[in-house]
C-alpha atoms as a PDB file:
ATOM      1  CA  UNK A   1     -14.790  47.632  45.054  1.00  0.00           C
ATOM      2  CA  UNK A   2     -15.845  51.132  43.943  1.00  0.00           C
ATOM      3  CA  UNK A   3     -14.025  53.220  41.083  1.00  0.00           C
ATOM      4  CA  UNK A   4     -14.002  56.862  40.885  1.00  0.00           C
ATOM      5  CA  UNK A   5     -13.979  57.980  37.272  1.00  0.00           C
ATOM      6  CA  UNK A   6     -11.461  61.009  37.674  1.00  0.00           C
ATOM      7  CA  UNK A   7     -10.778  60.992  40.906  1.00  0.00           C
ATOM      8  CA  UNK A   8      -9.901  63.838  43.113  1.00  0.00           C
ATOM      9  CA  UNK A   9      -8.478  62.780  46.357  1.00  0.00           C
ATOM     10  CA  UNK A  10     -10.217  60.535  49.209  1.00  0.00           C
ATOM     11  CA  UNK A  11     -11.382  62.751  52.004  1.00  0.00           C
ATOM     12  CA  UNK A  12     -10.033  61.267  55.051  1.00  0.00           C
ATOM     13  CA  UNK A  13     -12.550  64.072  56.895  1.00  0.00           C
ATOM     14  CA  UNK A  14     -15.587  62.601  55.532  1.00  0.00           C
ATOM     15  CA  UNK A  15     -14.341  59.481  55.062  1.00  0.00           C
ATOM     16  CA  UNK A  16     -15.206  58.924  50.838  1.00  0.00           C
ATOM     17  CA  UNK A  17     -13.560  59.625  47.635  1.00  0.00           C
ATOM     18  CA  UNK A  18     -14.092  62.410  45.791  1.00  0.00           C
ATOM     19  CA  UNK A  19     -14.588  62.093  41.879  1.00  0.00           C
ATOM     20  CA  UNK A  20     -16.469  63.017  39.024  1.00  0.00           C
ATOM     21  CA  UNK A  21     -20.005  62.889  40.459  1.00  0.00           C
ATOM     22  CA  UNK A  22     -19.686  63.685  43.569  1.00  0.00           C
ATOM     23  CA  UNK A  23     -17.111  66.543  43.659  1.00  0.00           C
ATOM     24  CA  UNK A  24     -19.747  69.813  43.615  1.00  0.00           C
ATOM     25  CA  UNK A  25     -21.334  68.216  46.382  1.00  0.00           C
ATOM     26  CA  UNK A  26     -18.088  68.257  48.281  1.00  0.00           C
ATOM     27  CA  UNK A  27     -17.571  71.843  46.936  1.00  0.00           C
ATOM     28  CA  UNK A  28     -20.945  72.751  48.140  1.00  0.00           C
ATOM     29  CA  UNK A  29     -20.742  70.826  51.989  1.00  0.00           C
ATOM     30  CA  UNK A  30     -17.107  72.832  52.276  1.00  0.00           C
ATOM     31  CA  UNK A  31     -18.834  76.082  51.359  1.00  0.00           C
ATOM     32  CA  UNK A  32     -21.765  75.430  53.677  1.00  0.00           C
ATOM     33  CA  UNK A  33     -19.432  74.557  56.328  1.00  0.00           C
ATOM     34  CA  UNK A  34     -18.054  77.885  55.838  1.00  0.00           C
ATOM     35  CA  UNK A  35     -20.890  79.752  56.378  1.00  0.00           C
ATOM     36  CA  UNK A  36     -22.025  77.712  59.469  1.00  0.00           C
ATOM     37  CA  UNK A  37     -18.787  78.941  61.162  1.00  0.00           C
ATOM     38  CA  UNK A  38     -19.124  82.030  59.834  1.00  0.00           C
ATOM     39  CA  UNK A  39     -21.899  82.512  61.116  1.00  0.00           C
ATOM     40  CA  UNK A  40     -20.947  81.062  64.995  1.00  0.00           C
ATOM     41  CA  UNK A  41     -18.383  83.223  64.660  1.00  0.00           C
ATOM     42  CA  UNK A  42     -19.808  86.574  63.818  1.00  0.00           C
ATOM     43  CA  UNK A  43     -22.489  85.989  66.527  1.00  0.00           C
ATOM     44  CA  UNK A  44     -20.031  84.799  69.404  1.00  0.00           C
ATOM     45  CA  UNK A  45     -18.237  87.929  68.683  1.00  0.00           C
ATOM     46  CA  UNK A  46     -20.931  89.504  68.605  1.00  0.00           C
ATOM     47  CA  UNK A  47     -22.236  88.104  72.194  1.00  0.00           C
ATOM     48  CA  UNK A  48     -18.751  88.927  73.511  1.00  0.00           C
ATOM     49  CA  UNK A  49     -18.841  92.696  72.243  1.00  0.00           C
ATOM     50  CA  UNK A  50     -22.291  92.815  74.490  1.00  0.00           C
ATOM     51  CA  UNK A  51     -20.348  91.049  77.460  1.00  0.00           C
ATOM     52  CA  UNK A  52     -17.557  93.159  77.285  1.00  0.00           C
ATOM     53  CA  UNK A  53     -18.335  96.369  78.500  1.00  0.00           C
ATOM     54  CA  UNK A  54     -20.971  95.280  80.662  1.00  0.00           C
ATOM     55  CA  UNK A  55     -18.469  93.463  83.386  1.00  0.00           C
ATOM     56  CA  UNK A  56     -15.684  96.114  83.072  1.00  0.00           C
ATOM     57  CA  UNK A  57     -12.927  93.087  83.757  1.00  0.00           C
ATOM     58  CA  UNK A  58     -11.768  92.721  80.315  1.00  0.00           C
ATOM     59  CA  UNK A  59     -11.052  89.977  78.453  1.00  0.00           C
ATOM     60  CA  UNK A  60      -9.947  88.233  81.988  1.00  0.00           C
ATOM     61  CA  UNK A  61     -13.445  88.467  82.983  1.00  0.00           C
ATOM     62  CA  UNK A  62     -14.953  87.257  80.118  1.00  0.00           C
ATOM     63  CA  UNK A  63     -12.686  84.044  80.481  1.00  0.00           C
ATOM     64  CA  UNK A  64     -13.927  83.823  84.028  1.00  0.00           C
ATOM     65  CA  UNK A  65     -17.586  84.666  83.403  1.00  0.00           C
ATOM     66  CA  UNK A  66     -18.299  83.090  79.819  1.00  0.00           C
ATOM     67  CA  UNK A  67     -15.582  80.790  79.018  1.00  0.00           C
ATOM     68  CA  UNK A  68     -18.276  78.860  76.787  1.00  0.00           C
ATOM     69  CA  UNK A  69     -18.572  81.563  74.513  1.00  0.00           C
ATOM     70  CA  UNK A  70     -14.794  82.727  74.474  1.00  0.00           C
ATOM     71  CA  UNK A  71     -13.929  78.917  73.468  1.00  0.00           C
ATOM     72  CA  UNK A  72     -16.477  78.707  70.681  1.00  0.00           C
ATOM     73  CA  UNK A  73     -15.372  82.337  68.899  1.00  0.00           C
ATOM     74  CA  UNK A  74     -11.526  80.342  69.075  1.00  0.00           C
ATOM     75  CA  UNK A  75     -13.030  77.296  67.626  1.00  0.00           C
ATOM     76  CA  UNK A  76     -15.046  78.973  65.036  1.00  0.00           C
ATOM     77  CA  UNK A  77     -12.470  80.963  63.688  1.00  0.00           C
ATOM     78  CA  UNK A  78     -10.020  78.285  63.698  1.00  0.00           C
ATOM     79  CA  UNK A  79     -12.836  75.875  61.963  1.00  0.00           C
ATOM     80  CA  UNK A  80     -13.357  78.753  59.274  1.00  0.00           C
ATOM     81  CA  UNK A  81      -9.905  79.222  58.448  1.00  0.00           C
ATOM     82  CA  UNK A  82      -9.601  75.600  57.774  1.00  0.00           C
ATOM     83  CA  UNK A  83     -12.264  75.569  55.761  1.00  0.00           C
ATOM     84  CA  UNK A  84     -11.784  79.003  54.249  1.00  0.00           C
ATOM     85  CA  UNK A  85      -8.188  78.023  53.181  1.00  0.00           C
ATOM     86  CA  UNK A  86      -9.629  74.217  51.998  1.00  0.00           C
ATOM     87  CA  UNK A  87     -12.363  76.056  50.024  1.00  0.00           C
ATOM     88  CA  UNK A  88      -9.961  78.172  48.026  1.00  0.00           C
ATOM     89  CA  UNK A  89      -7.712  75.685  47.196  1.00  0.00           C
ATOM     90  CA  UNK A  90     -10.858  73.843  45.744  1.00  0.00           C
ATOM     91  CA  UNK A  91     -11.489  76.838  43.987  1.00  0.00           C
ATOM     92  CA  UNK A  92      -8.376  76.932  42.743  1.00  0.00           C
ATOM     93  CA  UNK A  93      -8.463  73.412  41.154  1.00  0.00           C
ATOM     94  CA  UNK A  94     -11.643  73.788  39.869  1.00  0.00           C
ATOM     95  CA  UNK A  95     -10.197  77.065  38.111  1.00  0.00           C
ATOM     96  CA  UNK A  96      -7.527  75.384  36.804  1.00  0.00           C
ATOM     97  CA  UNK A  97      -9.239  72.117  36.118  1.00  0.00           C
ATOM     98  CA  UNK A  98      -6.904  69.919  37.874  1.00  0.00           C
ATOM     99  CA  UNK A  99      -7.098  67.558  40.563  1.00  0.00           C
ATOM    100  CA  UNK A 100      -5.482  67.762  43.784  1.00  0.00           C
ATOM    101  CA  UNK A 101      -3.159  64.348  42.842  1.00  0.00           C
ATOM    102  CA  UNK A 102      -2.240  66.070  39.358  1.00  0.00           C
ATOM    103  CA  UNK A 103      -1.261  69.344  41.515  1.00  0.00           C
ATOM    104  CA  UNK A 104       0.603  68.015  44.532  1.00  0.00           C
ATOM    105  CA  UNK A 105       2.521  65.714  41.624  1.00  0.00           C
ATOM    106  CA  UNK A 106       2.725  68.320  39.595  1.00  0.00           C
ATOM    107  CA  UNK A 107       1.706  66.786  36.148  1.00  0.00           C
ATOM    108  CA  UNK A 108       1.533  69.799  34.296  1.00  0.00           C
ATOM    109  CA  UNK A 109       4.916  71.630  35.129  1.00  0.00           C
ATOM    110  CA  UNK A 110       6.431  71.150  31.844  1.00  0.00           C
ATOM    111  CA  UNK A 111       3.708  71.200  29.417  1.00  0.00           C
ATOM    112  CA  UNK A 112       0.437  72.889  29.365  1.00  0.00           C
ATOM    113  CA  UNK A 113      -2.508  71.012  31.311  1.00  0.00           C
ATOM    114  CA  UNK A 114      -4.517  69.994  28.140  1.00  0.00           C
ATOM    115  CA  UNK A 115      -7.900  69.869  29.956  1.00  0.00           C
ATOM    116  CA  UNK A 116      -7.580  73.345  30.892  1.00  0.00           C
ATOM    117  CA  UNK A 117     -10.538  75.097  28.895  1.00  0.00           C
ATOM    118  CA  UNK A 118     -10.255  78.463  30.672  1.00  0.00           C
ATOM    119  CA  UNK A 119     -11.129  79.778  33.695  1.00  0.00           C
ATOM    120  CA  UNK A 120     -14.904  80.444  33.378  1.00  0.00           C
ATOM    121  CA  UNK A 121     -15.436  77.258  31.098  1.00  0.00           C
ATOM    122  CA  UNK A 122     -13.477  75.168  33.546  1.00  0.00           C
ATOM    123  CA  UNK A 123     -16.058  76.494  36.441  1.00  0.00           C
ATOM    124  CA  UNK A 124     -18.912  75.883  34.125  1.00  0.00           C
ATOM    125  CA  UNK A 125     -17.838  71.942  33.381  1.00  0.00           C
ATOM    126  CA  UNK A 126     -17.601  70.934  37.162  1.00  0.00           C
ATOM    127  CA  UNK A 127     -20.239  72.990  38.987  1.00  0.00           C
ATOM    128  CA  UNK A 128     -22.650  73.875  36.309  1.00  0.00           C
ATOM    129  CA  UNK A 129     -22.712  70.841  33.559  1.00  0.00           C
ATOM    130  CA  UNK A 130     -25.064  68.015  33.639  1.00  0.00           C
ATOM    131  CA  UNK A 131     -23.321  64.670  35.477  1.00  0.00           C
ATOM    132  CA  UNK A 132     -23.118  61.821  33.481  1.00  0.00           C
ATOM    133  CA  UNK A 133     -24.987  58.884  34.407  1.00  0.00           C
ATOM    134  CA  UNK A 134     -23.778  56.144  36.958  1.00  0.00           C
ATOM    135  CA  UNK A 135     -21.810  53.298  35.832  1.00  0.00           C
ATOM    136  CA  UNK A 136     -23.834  51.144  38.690  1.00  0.00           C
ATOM    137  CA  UNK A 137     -27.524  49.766  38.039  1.00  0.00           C
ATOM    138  CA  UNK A 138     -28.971  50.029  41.707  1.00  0.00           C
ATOM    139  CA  UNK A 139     -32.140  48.782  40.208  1.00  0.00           C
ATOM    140  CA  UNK A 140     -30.902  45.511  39.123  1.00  0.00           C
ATOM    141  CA  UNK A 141     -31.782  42.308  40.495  1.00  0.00           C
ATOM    142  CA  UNK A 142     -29.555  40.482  43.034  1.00  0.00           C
ATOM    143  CA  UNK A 143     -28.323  36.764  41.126  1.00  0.00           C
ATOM    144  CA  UNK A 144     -28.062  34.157  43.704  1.00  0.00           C
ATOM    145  CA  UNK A 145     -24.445  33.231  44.509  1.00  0.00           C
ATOM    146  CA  UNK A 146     -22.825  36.811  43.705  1.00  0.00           C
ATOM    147  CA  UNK A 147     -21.451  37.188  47.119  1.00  0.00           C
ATOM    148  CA  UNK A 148     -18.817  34.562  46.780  1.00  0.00           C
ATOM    149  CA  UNK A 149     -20.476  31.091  46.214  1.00  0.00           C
ATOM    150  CA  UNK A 150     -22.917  30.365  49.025  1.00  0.00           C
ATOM    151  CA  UNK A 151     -25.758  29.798  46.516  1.00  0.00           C
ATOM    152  CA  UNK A 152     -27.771  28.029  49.514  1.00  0.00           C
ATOM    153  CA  UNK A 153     -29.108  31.253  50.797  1.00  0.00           C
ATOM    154  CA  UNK A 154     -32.629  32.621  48.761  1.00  0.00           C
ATOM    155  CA  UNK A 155     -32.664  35.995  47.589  1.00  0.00           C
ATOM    156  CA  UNK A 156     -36.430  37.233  47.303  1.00  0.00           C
END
């Protein structure tokens, strides 16, 4: 069984728990996701603009002619305001220094969130300090019988 040391919510999208080390990565695929679409999106648009006045049917025609295109500017724009709104609300937390379990519960209504160092220092602690080190030795050896008694089976 795995432990998260402060953890953050378990990403049913990715399929993992977010915590302490592993939270700017999330940060960072969200972020990189965003640009991706972004990115899909400006060009699609950008292959539709071309299309557009070329076939003189409007947006009809395009649907008629390209519908490959028209569907993947809708998708990419939906997929980046997902991710656009998902990203800010990480922002958010990070800004506050909360998690999202502390925020949808809201722990901190009443009183002051005593982790909250700022907005600046809060960014600095989760996306710019060192992570501590892991709780789990992946270098250690395997002991025979660890996996629930059947000692007859050789580890080498």
């Amino acid at each position: 069984m795995q432990v998260l040391v402060n953890l953050v919510f378990v990403s049913t999208w990715i399929g993992y728990g977010v915590g302490l080390r592993n939270y700017r990565l999330h940060v960072t695929f969200l972020l990189t996701g965003l640009l991706l679409f972004a990115f899909i999106f400006i060009f699609s648009c950008k292959s539709l603009h071309h299309k557009l006045p070329r076939d003189g049917n409007g947006v009809i025609g395009l649907l008629r002619n390209d519908p490959e295109t028209v569907a993947l500017t809708l998708f990419s724009f939906v997929a980046m305001c997902f991710l656009a709104g998902f990203s800010c609300y990480h922002v958010y937390l990070i800004a506050i220094n909360q998690t999202s379990y502390e925020h949808f519960h809201q722990k901190y209504v009443n009183s002051g969130n005593p982790y909250d160092k700022g907005i600046l220092d809060n960014i600095k602690e989760v996306l710019l300090a060192s992570q501590p080190s892991s709780r789990v030795n992946f270098r250690a050896d395997v002991e025979p019988g660890w996996f629930g008694g059947l000692s007859d089976i050789s580890i080498k």
